[in-house]
C-alpha atoms as a PDB file:
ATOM      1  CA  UNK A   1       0.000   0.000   0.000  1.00  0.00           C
ATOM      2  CA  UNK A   2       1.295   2.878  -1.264  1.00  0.00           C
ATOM      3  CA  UNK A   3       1.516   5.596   2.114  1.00  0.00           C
ATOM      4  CA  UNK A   4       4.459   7.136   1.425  1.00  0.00           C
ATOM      5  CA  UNK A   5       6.759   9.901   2.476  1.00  0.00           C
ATOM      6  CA  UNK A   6       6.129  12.819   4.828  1.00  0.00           C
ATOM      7  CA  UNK A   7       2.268  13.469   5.326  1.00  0.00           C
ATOM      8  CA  UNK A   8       2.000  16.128   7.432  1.00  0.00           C
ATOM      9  CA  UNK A   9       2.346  16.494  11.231  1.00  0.00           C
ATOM     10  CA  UNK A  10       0.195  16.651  14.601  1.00  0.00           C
ATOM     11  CA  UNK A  11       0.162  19.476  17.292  1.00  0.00           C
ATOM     12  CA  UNK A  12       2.943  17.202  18.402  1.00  0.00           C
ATOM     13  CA  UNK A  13       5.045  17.301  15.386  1.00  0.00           C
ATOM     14  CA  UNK A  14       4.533  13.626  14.979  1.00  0.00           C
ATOM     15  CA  UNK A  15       4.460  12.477  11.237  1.00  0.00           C
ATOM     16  CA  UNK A  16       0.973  11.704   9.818  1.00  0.00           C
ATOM     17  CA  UNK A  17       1.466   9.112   7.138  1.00  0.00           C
ATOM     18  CA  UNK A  18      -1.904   7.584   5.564  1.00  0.00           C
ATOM     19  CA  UNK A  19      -1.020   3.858   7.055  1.00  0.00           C
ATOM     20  CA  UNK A  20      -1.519   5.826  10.253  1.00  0.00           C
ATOM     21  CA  UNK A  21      -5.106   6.668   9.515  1.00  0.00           C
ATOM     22  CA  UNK A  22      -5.872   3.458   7.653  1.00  0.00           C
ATOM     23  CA  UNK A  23      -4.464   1.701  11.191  1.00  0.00           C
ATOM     24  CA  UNK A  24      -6.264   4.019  13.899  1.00  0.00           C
ATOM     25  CA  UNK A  25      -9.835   2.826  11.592  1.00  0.00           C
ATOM     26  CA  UNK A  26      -8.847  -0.405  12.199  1.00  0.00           C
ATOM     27  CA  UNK A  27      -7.988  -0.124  15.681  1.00  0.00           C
ATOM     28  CA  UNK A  28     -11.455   1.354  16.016  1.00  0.00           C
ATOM     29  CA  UNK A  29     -13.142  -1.492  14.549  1.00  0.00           C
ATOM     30  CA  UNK A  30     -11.110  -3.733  16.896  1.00  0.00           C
ATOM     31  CA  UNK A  31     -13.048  -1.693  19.807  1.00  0.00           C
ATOM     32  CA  UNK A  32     -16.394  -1.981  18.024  1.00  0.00           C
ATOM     33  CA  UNK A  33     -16.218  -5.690  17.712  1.00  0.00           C
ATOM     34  CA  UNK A  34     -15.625  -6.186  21.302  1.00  0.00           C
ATOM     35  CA  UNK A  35     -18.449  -3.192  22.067  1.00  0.00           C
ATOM     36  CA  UNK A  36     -20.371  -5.586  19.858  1.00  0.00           C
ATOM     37  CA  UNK A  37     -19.264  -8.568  21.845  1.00  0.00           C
ATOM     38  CA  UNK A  38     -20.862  -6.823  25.029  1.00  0.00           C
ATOM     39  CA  UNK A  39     -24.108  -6.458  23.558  1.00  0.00           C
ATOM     40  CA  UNK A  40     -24.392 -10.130  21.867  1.00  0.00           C
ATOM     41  CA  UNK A  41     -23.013 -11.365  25.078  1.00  0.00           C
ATOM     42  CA  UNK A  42     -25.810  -9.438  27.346  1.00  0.00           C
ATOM     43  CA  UNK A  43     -28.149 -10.338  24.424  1.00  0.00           C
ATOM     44  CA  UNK A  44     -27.666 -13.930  24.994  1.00  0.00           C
ATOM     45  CA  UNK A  45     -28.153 -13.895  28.579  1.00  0.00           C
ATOM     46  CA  UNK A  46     -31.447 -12.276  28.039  1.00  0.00           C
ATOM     47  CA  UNK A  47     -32.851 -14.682  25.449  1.00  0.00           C
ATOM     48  CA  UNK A  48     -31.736 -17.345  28.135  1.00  0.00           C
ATOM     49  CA  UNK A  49     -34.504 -15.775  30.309  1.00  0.00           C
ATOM     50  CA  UNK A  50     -34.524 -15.827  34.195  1.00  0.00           C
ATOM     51  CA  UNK A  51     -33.583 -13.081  36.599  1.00  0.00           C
ATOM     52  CA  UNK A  52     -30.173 -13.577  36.544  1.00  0.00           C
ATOM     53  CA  UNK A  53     -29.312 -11.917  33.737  1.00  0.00           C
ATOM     54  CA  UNK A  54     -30.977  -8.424  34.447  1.00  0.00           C
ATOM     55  CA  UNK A  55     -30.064  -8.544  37.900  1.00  0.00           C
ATOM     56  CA  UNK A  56     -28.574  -4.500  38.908  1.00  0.00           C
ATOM     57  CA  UNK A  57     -25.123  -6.283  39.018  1.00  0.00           C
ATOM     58  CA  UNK A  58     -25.289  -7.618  35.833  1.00  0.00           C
ATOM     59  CA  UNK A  59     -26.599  -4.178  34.235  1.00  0.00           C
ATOM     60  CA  UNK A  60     -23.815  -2.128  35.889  1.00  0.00           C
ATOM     61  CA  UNK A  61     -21.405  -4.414  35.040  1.00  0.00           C
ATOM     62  CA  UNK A  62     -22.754  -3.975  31.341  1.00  0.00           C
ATOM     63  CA  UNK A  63     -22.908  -0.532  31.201  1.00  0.00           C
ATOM     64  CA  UNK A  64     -19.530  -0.008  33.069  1.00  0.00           C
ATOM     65  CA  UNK A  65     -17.664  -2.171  30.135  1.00  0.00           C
ATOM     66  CA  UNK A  66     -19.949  -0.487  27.472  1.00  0.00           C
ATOM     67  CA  UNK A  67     -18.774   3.180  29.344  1.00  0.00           C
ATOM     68  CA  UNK A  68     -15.476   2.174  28.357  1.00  0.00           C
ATOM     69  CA  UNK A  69     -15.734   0.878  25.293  1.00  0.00           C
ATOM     70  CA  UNK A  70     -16.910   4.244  24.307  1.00  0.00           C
ATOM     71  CA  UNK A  71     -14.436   6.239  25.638  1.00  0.00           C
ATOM     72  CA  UNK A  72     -11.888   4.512  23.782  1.00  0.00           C
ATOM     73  CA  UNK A  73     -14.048   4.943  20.215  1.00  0.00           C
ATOM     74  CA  UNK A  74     -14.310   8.515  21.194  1.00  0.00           C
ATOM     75  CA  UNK A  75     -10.214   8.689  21.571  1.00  0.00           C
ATOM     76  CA  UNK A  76      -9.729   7.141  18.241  1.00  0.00           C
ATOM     77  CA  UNK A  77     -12.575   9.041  16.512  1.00  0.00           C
ATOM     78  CA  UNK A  78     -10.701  12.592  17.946  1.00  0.00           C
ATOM     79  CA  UNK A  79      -7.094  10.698  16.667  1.00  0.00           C
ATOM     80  CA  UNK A  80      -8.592   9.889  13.402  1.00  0.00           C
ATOM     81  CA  UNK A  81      -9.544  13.346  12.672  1.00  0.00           C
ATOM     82  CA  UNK A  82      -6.282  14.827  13.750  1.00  0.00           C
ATOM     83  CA  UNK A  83      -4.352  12.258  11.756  1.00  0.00           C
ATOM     84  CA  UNK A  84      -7.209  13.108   8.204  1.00  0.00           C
ATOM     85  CA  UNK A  85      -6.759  16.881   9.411  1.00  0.00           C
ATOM     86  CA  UNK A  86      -3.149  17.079   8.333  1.00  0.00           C
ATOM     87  CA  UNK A  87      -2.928  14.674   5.872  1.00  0.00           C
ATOM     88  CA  UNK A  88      -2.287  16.047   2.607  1.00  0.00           C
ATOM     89  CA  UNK A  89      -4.566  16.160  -0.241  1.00  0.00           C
ATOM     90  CA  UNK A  90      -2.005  13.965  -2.246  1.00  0.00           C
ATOM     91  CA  UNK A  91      -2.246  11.143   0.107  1.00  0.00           C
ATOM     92  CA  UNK A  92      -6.027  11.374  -0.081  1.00  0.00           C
ATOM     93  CA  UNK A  93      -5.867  10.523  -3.573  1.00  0.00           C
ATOM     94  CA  UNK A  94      -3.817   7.385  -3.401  1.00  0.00           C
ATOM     95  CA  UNK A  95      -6.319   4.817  -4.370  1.00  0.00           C
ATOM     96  CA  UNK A  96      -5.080   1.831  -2.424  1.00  0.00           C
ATOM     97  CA  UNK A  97      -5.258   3.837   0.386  1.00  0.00           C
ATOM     98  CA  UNK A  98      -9.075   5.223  -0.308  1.00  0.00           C
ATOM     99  CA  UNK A  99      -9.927   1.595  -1.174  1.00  0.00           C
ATOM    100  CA  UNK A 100      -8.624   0.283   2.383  1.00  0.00           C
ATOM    101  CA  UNK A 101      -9.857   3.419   4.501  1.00  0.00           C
ATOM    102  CA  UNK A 102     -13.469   2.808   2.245  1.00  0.00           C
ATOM    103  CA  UNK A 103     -13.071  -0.895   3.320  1.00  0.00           C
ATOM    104  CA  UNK A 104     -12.648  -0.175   7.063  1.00  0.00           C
ATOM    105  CA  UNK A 105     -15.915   2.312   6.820  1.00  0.00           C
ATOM    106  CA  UNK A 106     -17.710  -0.256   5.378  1.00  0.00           C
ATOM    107  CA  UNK A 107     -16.899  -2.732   8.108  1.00  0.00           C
ATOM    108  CA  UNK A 108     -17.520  -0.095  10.814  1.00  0.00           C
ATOM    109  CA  UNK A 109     -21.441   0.543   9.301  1.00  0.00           C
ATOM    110  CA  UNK A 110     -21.855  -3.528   9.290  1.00  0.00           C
ATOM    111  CA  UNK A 111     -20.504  -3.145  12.808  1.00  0.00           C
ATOM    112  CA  UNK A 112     -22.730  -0.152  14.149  1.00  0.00           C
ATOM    113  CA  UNK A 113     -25.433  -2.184  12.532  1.00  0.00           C
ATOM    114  CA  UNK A 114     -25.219  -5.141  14.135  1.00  0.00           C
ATOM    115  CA  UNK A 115     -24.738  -3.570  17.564  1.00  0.00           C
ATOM    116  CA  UNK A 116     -27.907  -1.276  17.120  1.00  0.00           C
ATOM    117  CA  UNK A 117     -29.862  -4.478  16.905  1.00  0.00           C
ATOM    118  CA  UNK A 118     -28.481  -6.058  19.655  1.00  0.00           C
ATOM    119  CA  UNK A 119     -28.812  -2.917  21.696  1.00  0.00           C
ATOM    120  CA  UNK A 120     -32.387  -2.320  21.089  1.00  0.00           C
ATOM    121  CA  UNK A 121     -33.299  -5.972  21.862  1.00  0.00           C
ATOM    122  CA  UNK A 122     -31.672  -5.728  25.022  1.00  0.00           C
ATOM    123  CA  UNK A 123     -33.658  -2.453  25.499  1.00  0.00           C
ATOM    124  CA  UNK A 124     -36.754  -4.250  25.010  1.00  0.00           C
ATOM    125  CA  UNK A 125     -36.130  -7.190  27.431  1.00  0.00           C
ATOM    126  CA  UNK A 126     -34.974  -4.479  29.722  1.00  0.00           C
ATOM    127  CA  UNK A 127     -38.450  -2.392  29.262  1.00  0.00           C
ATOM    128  CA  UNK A 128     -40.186  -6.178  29.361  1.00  0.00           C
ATOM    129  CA  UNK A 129     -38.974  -6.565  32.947  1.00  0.00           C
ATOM    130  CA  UNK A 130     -39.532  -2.957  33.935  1.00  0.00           C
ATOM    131  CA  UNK A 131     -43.026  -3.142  32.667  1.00  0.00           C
ATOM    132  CA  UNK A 132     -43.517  -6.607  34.909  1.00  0.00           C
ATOM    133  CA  UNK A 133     -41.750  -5.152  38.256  1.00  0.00           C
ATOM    134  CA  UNK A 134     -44.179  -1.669  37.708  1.00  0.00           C
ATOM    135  CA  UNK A 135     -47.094  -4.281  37.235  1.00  0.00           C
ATOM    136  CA  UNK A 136     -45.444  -6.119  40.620  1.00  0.00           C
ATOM    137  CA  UNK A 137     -45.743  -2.837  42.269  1.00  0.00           C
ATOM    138  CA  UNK A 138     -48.664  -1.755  42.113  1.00  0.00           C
ATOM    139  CA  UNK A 139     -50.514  -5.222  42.676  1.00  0.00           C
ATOM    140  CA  UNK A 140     -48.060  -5.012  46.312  1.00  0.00           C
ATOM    141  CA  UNK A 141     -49.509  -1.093  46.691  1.00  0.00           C
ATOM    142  CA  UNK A 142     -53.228  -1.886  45.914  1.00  0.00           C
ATOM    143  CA  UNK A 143     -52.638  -4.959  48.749  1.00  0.00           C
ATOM    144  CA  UNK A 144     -50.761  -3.268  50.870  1.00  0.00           C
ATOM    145  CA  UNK A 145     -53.908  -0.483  50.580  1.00  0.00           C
ATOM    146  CA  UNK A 146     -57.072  -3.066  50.572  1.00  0.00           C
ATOM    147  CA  UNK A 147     -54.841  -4.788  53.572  1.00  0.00           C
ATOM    148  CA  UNK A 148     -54.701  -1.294  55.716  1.00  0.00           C
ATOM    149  CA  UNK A 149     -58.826  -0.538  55.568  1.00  0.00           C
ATOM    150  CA  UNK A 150     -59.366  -3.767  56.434  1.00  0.00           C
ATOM    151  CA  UNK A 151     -57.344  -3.547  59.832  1.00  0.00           C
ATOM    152  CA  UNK A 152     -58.154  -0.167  60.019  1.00  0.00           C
ATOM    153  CA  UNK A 153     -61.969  -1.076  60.400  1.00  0.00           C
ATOM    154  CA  UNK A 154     -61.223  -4.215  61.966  1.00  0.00           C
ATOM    155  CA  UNK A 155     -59.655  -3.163  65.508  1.00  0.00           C
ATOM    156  CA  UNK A 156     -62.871  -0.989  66.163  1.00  0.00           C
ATOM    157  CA  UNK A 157     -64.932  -4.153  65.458  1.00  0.00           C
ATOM    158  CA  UNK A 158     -63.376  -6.547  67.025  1.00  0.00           C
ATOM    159  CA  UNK A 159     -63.390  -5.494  70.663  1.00  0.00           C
ATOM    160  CA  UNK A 160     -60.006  -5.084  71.492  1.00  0.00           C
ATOM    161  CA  UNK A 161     -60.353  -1.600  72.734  1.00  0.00           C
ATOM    162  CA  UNK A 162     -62.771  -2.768  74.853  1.00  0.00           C
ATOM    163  CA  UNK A 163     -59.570  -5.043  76.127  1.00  0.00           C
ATOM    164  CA  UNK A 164     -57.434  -2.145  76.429  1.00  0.00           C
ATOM    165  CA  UNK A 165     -59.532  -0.278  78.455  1.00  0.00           C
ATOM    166  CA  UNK A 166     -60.730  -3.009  81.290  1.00  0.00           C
END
């Protein structure tokens, strides 16, 4: 692949050669495949059913890895744009190079893709077992109201003031 000579240089002074961009997009799909990982994994654990897997360990654990996962795309998404930022418009024009960098775009979409579906399927279990713990809720409210007018008419009724007061 032709890269070639002296591309330009960072706010450092380092070098910017194209290979440099072509390898942070690939870096960044590295950390996309294991974001996507996360989510398949979590996905799984959900289509296994049980409590287990939506336990508030399990979600924080989730979310915790997924945090980081994003701050590391973020990183390389601010180092790719430096590195595109100063290379020049020659290297830009280098077709094996637009062919690979097009190649590594294309495999970042597929991998967006696939972890948008896995997200919002997890969201969706997730909602599932909100909706069924709000549904818990207020059956354990309505009992816990039907249960205090019944003792709150009861005592009266029964005679055990009467008790008190001999």
């Amino acid at each position: 692949m032709a890269s070639g000579g002296r591309a330009g240089t960072t706010g450092t002074g380092k070098e910017v050669k194209g290979m440099d961009v072509l390898a942070l997009l690939r870096s960044k799909n590295r950390c996309l495949e294991r974001f996507l990982a996360l989510s398949e994994t979590f996905r799984e654990r959900s289509r296994a059913g049980g409590e287990a897997w939506c336990d508030l360990q399990s979600l924080n654990d989730f979310q915790d890895n997924r945090d980081a996962s994003l701050k590391a795309i973020e990183l390389y998404d601010r180092k790719i744009q430096e590195a595109v930022d100063v290379l020049p418009s020659h290297m830009r024009q280098v077709p094996q190079l637009v062919d690979a960098v097009r190649s590594a775009l294309e495999r970042k979409e597929e991998l967006v893709k696939r972890i948008l579906e896995a997200d919002l399927e997890v969201i969706s279990k997730i909602e599932d077992v909100k909706n069924r713990l709000l549904k818990d809720l207020n059956g354990t409210r309505r009992s816990r109201e039907v249960l205090s007018k019944f003792k709150s008419t009861w005592i009266p009724r029964s005679g055990e003031e009467l008790d008190k007061e001999v």
